[in-house]
C-alpha atoms as a PDB file:
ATOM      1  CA  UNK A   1     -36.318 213.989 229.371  1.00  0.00           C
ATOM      2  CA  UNK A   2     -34.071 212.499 232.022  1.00  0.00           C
ATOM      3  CA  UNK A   3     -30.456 213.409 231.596  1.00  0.00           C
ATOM      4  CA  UNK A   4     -29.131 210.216 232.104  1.00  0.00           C
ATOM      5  CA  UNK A   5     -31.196 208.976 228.516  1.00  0.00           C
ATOM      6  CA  UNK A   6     -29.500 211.652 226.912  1.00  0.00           C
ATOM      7  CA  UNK A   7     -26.118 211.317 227.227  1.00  0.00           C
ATOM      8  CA  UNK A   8     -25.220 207.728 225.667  1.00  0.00           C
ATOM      9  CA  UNK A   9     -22.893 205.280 227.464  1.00  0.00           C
ATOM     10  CA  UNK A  10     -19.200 204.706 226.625  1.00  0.00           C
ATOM     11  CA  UNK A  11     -18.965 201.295 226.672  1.00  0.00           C
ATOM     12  CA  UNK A  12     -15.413 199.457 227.004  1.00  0.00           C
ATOM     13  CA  UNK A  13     -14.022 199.478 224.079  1.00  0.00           C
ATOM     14  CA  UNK A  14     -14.732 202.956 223.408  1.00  0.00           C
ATOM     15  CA  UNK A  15     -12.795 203.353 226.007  1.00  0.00           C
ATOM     16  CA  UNK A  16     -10.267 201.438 224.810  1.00  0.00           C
ATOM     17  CA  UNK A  17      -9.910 203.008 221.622  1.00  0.00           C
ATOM     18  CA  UNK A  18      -9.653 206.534 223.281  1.00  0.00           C
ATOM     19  CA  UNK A  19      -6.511 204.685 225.492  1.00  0.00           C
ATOM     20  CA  UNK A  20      -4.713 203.819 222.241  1.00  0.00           C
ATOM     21  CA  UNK A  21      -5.453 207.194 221.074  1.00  0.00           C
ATOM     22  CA  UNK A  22      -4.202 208.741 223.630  1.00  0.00           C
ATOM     23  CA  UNK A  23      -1.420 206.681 224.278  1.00  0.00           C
ATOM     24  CA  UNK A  24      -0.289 207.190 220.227  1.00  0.00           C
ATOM     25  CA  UNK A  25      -0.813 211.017 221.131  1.00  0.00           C
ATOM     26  CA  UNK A  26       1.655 210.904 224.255  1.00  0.00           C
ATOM     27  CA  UNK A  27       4.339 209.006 222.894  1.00  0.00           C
ATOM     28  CA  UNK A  28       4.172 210.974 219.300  1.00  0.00           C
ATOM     29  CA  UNK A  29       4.727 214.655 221.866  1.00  0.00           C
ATOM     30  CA  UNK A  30       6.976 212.735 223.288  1.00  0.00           C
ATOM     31  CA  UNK A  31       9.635 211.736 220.833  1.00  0.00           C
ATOM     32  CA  UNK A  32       8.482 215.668 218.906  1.00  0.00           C
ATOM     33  CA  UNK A  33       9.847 216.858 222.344  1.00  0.00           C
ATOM     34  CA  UNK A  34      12.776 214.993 222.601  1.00  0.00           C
ATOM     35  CA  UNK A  35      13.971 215.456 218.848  1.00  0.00           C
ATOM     36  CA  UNK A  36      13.223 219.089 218.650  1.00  0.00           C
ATOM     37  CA  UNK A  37      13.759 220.272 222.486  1.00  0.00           C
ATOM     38  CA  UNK A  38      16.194 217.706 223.788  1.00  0.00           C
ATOM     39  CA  UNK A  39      18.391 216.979 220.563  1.00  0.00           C
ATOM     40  CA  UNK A  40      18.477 221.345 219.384  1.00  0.00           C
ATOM     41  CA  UNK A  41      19.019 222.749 222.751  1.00  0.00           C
ATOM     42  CA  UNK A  42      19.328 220.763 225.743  1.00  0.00           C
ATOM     43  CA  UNK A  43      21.524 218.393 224.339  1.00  0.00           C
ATOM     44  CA  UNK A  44      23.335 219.976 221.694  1.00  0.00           C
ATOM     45  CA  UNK A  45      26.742 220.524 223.184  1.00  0.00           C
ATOM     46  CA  UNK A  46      27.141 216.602 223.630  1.00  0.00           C
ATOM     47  CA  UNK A  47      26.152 216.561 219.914  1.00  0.00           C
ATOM     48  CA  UNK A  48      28.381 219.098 218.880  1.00  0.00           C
ATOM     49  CA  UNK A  49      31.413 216.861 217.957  1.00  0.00           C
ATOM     50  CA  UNK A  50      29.086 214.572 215.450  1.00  0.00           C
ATOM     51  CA  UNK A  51      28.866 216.132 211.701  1.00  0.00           C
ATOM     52  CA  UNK A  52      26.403 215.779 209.563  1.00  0.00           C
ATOM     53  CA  UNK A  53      25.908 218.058 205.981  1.00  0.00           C
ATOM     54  CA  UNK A  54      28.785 220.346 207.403  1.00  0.00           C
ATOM     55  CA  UNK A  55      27.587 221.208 211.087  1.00  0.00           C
ATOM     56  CA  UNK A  56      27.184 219.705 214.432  1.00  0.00           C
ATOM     57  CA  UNK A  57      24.042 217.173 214.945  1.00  0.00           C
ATOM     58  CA  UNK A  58      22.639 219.673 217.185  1.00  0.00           C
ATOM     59  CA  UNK A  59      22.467 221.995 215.234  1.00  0.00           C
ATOM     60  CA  UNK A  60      20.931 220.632 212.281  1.00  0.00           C
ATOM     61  CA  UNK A  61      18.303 218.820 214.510  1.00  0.00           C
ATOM     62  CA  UNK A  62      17.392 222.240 215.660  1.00  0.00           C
ATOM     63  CA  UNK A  63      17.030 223.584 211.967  1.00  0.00           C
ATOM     64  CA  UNK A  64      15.829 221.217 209.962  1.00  0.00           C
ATOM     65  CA  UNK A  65      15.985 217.745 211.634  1.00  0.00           C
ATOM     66  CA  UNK A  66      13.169 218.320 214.068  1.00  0.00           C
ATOM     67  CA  UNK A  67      11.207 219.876 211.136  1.00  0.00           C
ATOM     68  CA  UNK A  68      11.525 215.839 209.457  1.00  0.00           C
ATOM     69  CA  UNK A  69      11.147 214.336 212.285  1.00  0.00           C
ATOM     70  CA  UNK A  70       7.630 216.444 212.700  1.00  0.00           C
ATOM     71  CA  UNK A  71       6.783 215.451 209.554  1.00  0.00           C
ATOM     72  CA  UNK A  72       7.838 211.939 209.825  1.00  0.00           C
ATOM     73  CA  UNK A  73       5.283 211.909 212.767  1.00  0.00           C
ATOM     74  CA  UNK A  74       2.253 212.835 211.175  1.00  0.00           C
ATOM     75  CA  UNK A  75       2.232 210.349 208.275  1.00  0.00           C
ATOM     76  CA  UNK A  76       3.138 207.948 211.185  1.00  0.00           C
ATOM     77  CA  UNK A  77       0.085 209.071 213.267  1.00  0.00           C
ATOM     78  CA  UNK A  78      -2.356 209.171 210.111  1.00  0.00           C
ATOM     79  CA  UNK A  79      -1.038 205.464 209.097  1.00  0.00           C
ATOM     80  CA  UNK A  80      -1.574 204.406 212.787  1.00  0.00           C
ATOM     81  CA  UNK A  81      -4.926 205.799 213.327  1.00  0.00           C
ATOM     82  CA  UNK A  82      -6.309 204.480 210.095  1.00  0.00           C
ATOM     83  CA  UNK A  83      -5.173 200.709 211.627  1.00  0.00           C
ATOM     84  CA  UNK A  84      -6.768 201.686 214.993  1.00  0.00           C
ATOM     85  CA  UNK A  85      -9.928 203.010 213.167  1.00  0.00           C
ATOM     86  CA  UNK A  86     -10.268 199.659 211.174  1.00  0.00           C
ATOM     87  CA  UNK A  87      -9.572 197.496 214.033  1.00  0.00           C
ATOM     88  CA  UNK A  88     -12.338 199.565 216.410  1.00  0.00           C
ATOM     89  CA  UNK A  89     -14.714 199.699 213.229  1.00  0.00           C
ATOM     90  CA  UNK A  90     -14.901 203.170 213.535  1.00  0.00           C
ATOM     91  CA  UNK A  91     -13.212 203.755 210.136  1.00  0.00           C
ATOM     92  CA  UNK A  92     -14.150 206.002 207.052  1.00  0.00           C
ATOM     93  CA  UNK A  93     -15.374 203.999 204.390  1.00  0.00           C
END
């Protein structure tokens, strides 16, 4: 059998779908980076004069705030993929 027959084509909007994916992907590492990276160690001495529960916003982002923020992200991504799914028509049923 020719190779070509075997493999099927991606046609646009399959394509399309993968973008959004993709893009949802980036920008959810993105913001995980930021709050847990940036906010506990690369910025935490500009945070250091805020207060929150008893200790500097850095800190607390670096202990438990990027931890939310984590979580916070994966209910987001589940929500967000179950729209894209629906709209594609790719979606459990």
């Amino acid at each position: 059998m020719d190779q070509a027959n075997q493999t099927p084509a991606v046609d646009k909007e399959g394509r399309t779908y993968w973008k959004a994916n993709i893009r949802l992907i980036a920008w959810s590492l993105a913001i995980w980076a930021l709050v847990s990276f940036g906010f506990g160690i690369l910025l935490r001495p500009l945070l250091k004069g805020i207060e929150i529960g008893g200790t500097d916003l850095g800190f607390w982002f670096a202990q438990q705030g990027s931890i939310l923020v984590f979580l916070a992200l994966i209910f987001f991504y589940a929500w967000r993929m179950n729209k894209l799914d629906r709209f594609y028509g790719v979606d459990e049923e």
